[in-house]
Protein backbone atom coordinates (compact mmCIF):
# COMPACT_ATOMS: atom_id res chain seq x y z
CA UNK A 1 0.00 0.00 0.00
CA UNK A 2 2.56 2.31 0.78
CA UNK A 3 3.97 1.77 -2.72
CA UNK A 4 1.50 2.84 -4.05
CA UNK A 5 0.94 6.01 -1.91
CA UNK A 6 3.91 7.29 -1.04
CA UNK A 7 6.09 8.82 -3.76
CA UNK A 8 8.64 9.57 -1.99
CA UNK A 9 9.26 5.72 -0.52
CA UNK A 10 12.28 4.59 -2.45
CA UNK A 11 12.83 0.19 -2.38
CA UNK A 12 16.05 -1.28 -3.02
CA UNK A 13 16.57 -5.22 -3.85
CA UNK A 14 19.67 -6.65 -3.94
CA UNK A 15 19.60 -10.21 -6.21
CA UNK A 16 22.39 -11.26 -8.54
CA UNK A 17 20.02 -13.06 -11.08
CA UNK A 18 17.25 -10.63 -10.87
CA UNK A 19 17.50 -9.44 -14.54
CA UNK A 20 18.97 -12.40 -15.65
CA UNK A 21 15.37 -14.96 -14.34
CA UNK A 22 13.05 -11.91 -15.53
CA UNK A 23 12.05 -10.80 -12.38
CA UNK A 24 12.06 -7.48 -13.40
CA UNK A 25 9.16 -7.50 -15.85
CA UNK A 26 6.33 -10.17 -14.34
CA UNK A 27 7.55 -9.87 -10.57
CA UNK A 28 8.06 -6.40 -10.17
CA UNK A 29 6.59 -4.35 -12.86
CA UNK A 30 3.30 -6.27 -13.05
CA UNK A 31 2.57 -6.98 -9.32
CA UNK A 32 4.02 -3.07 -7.58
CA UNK A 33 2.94 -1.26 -10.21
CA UNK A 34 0.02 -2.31 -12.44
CA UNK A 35 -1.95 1.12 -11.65
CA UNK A 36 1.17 3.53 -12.93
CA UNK A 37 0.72 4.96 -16.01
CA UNK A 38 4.22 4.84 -17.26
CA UNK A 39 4.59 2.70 -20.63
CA UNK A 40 8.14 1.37 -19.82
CA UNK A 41 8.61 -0.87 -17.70
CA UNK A 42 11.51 -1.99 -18.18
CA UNK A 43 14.49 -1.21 -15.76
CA UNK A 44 17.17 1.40 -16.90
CA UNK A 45 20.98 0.71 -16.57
CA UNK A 46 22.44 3.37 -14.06
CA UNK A 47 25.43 1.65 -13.10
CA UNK A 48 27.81 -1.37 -13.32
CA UNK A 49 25.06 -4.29 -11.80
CA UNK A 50 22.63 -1.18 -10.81
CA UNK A 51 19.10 -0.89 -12.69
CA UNK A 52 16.70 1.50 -11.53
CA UNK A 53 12.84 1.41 -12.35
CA UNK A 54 9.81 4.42 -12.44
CA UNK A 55 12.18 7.15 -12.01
CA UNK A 56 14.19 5.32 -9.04
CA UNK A 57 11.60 4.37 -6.92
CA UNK A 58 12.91 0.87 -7.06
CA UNK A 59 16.62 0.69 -7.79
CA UNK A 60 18.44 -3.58 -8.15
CA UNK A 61 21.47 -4.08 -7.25
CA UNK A 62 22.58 -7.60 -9.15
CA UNK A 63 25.14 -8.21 -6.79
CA UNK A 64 25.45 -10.91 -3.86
CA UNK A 65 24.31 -9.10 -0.55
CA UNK A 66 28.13 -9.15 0.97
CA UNK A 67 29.29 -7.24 -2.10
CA UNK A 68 26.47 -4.82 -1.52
CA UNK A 69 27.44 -4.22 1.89
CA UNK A 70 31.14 -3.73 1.02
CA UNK A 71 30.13 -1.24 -1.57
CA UNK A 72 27.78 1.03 0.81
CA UNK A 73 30.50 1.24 3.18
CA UNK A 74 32.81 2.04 0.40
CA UNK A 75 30.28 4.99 -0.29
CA UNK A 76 29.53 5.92 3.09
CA UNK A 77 26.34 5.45 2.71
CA UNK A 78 25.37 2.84 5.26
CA UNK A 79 27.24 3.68 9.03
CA UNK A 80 29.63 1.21 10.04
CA UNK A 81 28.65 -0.38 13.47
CA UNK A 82 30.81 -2.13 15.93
CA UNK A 83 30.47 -3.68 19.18
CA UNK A 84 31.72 -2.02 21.89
């Protein structure tokens, strides 16, 4: 629901054979978003392994989930915890 109502909601999947088994078309595009008026839904290459789909609202990262990981760090854009 909040996919629907909530523009500003942004979902990230990480999968390395999403594009590859067709998820993007009849598991995402057809099951989120059947009520969006956009023609193309088909993802857009942003990146090396990084598609994004209706104007980044859902960005895939075709990556294993450690090599995500490594490469928000690497970004800064997840905070490294540690145990103290």
């Amino acid at each position: 629901m909040a996919i629907r109502h909530n523009n500003k909601l942004k979902v990230t999947i990480v999968d390395p054979n999403f594009i590859k088994n067709k998820m993007d078309y009849h598991q995402l595009a057809l099951r989120f978003f059947p009520f969006r008026q956009d023609d193309n839904k088909s993802p857009k290459k942003v990146g090396d392994q990084l598609y994004s789909y209706f104007d980044g609202a859902f960005t895939v990262h075709t990556v294993k989930f450690q090599e995500f990981l490594e490469s928000q760090l690497i970004a800064g854009s997840v905070p490294l915890v540690t145990n103290r």
